[in-house]
PDB file of N, CA and C in Angstrom:
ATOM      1  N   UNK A   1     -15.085 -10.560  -1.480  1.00  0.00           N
ATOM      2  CA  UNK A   1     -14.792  -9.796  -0.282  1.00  0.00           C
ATOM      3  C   UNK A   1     -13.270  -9.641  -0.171  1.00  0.00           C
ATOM      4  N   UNK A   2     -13.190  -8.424   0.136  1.00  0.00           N
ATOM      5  CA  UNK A   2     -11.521  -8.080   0.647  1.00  0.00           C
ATOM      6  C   UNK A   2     -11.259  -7.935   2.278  1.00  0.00           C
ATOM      7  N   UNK A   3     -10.007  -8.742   2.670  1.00  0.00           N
ATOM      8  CA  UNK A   3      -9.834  -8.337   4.163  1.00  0.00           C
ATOM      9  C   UNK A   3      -9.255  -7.073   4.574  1.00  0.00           C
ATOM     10  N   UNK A   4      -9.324  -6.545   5.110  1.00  0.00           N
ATOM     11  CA  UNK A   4      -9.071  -5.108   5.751  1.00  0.00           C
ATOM     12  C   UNK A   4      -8.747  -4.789   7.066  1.00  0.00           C
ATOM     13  N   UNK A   5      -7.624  -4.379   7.679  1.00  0.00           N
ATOM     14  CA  UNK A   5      -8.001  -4.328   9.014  1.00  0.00           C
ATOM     15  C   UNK A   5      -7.891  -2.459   9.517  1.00  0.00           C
ATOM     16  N   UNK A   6      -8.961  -2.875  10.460  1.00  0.00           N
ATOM     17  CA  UNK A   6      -9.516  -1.456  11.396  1.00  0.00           C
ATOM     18  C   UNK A   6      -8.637  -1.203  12.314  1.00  0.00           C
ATOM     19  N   UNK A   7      -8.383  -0.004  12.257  1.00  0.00           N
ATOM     20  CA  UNK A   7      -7.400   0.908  13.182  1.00  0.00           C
ATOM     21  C   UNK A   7      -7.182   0.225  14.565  1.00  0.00           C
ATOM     22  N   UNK A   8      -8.344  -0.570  14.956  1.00  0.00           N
ATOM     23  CA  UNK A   8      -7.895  -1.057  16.596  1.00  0.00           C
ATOM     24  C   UNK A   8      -7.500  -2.271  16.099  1.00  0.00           C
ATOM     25  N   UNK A   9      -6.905  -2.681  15.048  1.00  0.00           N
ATOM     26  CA  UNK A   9      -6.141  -3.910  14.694  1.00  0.00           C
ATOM     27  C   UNK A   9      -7.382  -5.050  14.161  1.00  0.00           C
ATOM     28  N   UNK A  10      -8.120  -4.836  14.250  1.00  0.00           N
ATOM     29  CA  UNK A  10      -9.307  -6.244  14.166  1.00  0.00           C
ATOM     30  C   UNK A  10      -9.733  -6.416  12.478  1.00  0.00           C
ATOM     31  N   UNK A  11      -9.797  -7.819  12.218  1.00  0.00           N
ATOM     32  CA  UNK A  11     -10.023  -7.680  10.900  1.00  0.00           C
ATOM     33  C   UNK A  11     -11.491  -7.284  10.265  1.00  0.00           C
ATOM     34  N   UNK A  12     -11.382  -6.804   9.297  1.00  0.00           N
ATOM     35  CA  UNK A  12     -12.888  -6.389   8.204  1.00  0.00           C
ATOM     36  C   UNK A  12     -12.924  -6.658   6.936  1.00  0.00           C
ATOM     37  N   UNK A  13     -13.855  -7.392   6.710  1.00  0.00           N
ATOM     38  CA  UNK A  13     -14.306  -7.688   5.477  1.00  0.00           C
ATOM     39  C   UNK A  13     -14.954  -6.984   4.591  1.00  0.00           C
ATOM     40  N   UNK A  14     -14.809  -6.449   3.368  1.00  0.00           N
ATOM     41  CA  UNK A  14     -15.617  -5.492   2.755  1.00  0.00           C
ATOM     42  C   UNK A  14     -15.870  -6.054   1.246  1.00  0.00           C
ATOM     43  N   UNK A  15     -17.219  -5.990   0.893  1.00  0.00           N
ATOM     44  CA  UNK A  15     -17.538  -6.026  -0.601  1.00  0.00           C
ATOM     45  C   UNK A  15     -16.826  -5.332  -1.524  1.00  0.00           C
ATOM     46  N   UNK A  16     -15.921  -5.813  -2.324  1.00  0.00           N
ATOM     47  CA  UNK A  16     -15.240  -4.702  -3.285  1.00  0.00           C
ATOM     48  C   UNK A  16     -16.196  -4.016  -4.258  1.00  0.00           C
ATOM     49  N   UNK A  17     -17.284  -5.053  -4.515  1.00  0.00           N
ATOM     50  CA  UNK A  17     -17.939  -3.914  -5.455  1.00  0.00           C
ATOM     51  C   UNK A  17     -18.894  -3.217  -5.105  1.00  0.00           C
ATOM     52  N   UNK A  18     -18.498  -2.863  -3.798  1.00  0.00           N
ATOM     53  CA  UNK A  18     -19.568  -2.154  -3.400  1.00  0.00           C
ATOM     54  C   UNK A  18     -19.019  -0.597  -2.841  1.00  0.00           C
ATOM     55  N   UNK A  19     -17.200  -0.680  -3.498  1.00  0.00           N
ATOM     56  CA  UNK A  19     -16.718   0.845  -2.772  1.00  0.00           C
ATOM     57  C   UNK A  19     -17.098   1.909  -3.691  1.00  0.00           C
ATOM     58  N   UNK A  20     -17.110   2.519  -3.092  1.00  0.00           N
ATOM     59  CA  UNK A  20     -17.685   4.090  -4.282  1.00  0.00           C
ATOM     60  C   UNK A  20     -16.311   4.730  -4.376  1.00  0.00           C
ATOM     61  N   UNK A  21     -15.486   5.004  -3.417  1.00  0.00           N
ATOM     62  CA  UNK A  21     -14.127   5.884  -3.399  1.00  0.00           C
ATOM     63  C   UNK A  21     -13.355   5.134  -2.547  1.00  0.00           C
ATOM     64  N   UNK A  22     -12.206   5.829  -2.374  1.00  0.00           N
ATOM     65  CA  UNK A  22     -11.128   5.533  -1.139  1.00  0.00           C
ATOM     66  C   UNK A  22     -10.184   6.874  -1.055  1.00  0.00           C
ATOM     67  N   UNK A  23     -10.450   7.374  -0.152  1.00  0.00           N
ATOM     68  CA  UNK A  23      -9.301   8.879   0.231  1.00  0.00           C
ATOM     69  C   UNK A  23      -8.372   8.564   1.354  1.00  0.00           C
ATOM     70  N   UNK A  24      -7.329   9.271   1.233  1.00  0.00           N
ATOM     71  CA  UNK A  24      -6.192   8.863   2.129  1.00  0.00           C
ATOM     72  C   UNK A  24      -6.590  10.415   3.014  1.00  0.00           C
ATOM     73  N   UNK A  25      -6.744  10.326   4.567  1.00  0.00           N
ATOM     74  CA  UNK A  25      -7.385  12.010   4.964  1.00  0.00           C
ATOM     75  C   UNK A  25      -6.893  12.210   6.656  1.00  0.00           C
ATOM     76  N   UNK A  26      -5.498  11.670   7.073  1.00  0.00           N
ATOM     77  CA  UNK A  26      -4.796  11.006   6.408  1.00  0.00           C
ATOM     78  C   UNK A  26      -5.015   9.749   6.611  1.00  0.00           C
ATOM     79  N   UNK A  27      -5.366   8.947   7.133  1.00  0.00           N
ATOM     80  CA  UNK A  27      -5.697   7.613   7.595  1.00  0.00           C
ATOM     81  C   UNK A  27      -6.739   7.276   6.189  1.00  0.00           C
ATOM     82  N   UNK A  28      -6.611   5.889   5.884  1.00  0.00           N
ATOM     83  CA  UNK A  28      -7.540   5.505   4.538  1.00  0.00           C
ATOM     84  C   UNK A  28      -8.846   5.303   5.153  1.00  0.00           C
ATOM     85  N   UNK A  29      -9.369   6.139   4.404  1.00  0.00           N
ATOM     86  CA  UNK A  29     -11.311   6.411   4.581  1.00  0.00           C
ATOM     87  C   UNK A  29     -11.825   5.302   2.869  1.00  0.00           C
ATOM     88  N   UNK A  30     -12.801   4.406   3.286  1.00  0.00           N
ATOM     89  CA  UNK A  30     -13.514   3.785   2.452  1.00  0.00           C
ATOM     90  C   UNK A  30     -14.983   4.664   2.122  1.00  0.00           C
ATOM     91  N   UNK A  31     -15.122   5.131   1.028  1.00  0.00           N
ATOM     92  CA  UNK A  31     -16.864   5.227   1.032  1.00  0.00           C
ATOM     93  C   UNK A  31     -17.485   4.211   0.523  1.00  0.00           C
ATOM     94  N   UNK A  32     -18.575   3.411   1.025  1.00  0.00           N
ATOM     95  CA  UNK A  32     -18.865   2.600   0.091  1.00  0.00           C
ATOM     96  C   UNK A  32     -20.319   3.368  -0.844  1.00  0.00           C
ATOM     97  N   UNK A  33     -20.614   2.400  -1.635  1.00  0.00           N
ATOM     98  CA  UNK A  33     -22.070   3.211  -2.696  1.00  0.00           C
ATOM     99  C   UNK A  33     -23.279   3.462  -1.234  1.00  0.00           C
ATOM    100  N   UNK A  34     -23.675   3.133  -0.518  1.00  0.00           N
ATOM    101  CA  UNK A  34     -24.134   3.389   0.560  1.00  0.00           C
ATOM    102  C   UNK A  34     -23.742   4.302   1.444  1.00  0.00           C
ATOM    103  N   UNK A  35     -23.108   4.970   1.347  1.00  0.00           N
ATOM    104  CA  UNK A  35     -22.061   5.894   1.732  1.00  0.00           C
ATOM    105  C   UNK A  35     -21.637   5.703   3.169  1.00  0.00           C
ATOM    106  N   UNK A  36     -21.639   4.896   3.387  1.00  0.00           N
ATOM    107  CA  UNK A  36     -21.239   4.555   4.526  1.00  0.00           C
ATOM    108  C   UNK A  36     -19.418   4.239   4.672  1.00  0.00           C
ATOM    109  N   UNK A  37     -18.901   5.214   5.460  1.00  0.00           N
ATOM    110  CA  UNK A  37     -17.471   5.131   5.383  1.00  0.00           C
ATOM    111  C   UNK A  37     -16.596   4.172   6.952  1.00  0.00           C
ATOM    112  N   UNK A  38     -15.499   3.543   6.259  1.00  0.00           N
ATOM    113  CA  UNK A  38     -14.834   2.791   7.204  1.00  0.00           C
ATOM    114  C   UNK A  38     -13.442   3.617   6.997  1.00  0.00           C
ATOM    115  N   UNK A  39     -12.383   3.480   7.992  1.00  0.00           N
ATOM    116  CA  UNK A  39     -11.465   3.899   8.442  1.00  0.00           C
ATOM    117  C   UNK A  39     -10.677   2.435   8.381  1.00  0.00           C
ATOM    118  N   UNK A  40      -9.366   2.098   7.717  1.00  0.00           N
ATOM    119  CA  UNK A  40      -8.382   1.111   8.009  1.00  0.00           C
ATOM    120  C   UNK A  40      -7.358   1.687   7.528  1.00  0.00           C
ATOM    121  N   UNK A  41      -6.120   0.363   8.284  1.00  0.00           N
ATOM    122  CA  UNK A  41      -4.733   0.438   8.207  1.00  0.00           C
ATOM    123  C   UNK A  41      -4.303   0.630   7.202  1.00  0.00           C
ATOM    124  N   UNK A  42      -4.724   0.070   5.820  1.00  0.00           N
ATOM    125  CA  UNK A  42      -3.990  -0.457   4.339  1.00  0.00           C
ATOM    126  C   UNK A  42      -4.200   1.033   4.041  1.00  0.00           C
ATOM    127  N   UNK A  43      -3.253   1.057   3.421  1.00  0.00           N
ATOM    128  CA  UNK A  43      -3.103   2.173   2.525  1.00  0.00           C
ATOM    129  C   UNK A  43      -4.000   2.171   0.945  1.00  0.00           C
ATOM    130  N   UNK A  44      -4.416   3.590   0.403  1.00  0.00           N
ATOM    131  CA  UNK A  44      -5.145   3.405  -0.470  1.00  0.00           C
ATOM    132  C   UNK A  44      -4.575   2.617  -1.363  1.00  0.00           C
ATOM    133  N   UNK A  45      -3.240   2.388  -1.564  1.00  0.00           N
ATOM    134  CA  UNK A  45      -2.669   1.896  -2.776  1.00  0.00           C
ATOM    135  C   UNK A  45      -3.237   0.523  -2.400  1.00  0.00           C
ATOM    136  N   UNK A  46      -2.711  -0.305  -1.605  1.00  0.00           N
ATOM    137  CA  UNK A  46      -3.011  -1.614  -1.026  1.00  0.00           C
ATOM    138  C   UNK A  46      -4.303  -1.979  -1.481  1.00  0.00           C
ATOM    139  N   UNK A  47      -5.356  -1.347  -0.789  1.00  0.00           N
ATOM    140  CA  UNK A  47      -6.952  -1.468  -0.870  1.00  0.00           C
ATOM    141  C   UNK A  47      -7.302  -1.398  -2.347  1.00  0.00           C
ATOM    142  N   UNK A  48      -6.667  -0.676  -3.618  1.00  0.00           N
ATOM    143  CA  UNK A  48      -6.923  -0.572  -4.403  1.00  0.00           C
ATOM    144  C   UNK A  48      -6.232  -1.777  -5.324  1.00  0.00           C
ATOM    145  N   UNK A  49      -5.056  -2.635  -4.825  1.00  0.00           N
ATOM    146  CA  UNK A  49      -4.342  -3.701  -5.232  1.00  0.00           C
ATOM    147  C   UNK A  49      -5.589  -4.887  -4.580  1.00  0.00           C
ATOM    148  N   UNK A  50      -5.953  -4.932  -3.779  1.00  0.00           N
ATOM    149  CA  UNK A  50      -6.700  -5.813  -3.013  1.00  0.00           C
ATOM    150  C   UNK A  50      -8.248  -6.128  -4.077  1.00  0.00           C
ATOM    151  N   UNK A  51      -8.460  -4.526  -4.313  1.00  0.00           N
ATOM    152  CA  UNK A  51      -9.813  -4.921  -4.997  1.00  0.00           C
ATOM    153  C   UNK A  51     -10.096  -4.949  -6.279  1.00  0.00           C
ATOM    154  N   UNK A  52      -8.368  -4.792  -7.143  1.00  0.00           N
ATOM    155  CA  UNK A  52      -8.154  -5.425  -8.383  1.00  0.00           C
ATOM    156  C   UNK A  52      -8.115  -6.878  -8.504  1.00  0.00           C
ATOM    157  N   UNK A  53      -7.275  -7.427  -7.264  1.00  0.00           N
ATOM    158  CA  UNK A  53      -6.948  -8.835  -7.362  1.00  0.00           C
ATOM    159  C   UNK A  53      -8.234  -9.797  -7.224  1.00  0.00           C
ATOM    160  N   UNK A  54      -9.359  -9.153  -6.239  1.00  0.00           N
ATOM    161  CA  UNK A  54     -10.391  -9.503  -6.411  1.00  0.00           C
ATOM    162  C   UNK A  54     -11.536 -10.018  -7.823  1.00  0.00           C
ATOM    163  N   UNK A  55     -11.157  -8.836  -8.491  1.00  0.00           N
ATOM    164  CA  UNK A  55     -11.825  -8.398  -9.430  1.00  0.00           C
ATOM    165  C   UNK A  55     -11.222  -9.694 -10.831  1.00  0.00           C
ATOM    166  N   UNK A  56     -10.022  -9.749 -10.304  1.00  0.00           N
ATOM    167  CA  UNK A  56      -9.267 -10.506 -11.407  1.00  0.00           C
ATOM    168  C   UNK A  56      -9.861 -12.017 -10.981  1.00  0.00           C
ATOM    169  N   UNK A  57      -9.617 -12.092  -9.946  1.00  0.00           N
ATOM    170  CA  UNK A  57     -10.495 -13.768  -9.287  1.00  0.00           C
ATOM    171  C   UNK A  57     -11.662 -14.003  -9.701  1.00  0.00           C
ATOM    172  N   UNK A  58     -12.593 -13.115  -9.817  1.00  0.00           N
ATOM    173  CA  UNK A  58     -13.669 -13.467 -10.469  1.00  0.00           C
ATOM    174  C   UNK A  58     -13.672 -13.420 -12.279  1.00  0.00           C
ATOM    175  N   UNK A  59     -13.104 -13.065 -12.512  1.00  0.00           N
ATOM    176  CA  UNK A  59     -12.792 -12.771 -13.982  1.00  0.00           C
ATOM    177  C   UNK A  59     -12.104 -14.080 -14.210  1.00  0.00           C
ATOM    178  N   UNK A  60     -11.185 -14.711 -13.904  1.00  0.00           N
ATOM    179  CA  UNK A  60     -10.800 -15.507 -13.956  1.00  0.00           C
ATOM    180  C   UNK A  60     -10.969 -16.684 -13.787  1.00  0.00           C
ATOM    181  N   UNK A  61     -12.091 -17.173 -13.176  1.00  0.00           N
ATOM    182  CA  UNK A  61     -13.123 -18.115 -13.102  1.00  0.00           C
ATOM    183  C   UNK A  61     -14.204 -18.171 -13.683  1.00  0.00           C
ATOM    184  N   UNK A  62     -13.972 -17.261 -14.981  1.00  0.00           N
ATOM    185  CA  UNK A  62     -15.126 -17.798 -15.785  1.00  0.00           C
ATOM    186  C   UNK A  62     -14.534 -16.622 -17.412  1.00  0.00           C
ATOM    187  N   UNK A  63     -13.801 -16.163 -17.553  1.00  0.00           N
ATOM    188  CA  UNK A  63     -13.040 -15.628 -18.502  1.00  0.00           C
ATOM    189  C   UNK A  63     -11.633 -15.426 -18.185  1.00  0.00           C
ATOM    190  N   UNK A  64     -10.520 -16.667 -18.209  1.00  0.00           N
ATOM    191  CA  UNK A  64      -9.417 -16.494 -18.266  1.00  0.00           C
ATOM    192  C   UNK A  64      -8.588 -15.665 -19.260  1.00  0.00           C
ATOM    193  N   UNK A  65      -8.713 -15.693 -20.134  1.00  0.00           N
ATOM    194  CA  UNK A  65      -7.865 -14.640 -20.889  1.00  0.00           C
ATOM    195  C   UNK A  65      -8.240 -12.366 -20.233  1.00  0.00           C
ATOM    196  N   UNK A  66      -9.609 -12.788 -20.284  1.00  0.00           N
ATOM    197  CA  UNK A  66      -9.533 -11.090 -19.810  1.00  0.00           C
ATOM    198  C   UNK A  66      -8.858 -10.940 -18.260  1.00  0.00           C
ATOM    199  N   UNK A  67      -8.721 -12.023 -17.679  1.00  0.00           N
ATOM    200  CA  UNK A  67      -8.223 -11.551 -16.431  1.00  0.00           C
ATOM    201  C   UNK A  67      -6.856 -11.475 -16.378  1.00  0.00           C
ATOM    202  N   UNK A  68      -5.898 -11.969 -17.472  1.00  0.00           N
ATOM    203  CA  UNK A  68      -4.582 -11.671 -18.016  1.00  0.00           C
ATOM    204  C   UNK A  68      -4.590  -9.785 -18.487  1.00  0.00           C
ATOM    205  N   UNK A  69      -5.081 -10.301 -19.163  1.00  0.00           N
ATOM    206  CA  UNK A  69      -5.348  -8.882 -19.558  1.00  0.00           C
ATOM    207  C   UNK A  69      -5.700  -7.564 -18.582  1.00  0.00           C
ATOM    208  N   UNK A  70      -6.872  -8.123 -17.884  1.00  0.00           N
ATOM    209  CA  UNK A  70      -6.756  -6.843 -16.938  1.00  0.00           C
ATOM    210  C   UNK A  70      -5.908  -6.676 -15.821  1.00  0.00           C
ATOM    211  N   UNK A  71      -4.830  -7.488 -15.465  1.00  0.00           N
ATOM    212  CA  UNK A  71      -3.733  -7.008 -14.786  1.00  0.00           C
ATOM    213  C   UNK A  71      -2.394  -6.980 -15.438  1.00  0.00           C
ATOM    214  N   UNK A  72      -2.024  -7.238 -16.515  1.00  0.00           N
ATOM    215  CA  UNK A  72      -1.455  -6.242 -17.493  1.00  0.00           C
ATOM    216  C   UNK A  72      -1.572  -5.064 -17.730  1.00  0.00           C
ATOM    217  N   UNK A  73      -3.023  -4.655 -17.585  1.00  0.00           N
ATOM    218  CA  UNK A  73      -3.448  -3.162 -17.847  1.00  0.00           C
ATOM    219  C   UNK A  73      -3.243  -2.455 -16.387  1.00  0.00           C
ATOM    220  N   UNK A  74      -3.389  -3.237 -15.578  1.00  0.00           N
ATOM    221  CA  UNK A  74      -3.445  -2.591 -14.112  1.00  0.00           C
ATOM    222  C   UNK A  74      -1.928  -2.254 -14.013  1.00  0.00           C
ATOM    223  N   UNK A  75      -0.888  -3.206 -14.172  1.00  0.00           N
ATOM    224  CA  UNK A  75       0.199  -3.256 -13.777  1.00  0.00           C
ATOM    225  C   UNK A  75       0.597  -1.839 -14.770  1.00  0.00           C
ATOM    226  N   UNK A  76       0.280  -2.147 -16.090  1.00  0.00           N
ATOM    227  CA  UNK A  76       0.983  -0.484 -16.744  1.00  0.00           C
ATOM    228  C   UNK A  76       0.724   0.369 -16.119  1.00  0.00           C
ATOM    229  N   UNK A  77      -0.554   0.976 -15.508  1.00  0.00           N
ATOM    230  CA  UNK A  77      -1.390   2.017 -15.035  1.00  0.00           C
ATOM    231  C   UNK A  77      -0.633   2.371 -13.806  1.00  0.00           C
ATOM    232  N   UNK A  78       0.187   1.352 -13.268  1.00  0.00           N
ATOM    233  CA  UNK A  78       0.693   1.410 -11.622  1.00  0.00           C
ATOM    234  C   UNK A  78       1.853   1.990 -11.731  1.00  0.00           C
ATOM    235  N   UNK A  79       2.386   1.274 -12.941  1.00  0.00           N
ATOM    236  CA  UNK A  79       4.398   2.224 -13.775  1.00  0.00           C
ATOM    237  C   UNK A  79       4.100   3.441 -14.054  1.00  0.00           C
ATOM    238  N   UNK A  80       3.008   3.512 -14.829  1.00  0.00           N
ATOM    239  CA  UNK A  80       2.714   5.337 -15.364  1.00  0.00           C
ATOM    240  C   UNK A  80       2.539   6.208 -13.870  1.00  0.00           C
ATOM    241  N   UNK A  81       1.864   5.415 -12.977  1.00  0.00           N
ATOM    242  CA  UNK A  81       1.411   6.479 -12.249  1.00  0.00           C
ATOM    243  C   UNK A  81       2.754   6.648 -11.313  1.00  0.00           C
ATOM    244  N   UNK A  82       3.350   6.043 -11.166  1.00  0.00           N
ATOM    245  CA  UNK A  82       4.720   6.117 -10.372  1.00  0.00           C
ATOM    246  C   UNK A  82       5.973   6.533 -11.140  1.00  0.00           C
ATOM    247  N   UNK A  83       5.622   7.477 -12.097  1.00  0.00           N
ATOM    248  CA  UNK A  83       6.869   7.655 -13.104  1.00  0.00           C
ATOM    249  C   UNK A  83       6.996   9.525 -12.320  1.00  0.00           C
TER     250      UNK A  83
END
C-alpha cells in the first residue's frame, strides 16, 4: 500500500498494484483496474516514485539483487525523461 493524501488533506491508502493509470487533469486523478478513480495532492511524478518504491520493497524481500536493478533502471528512465 501507498499513502496518498486527498484534496481535503486526509490521508489514503491505495493498493499499488492495483492502479491502471494516473493523469494529471489538472489535479492527479488515480484510475485504479476497477476503474474506480481517486483525486490527490501528490503529483503524478510522486505517486509514480511511491509505487516504484513499493514495488522495489517487495522485490527486495525476497530477490535482492533485482530490486537493485530495478531502480537503477527506474532512476535512468527518470534522467531520460527529464533531458
Amino acid at each position: 500500500m501507498i499513502e496518498l493524501t486527498r484534496l481535503n488533506g486526509h490521508a489514503l491508502y491505495i493498493n499499488a498494484d492495483l492502479i491502471k493509470y494516473i493523469e494529471a487533469a489538472p489535479d492527479t486523478m488515480i484510475t485504479l483496474v476497477t476503474n474506480e478513480k481517486t483525486v490527490v495532492r501528490e503529483s503524478c511524478q510522486q505517486v509514480l516514485e511511491l509505487a516504484h518504491q513499493y514495488k522495489v520493497n517487495l522485490l527486495r524481500a525476497t530477490w535482492p539483487t533485482a530490486a537493485d536493478a530495478l531502480t537503477a533502471k527506474f532512476a535512468h528512465n527518470i534522467e531520460e525523461t527529464s533531458r
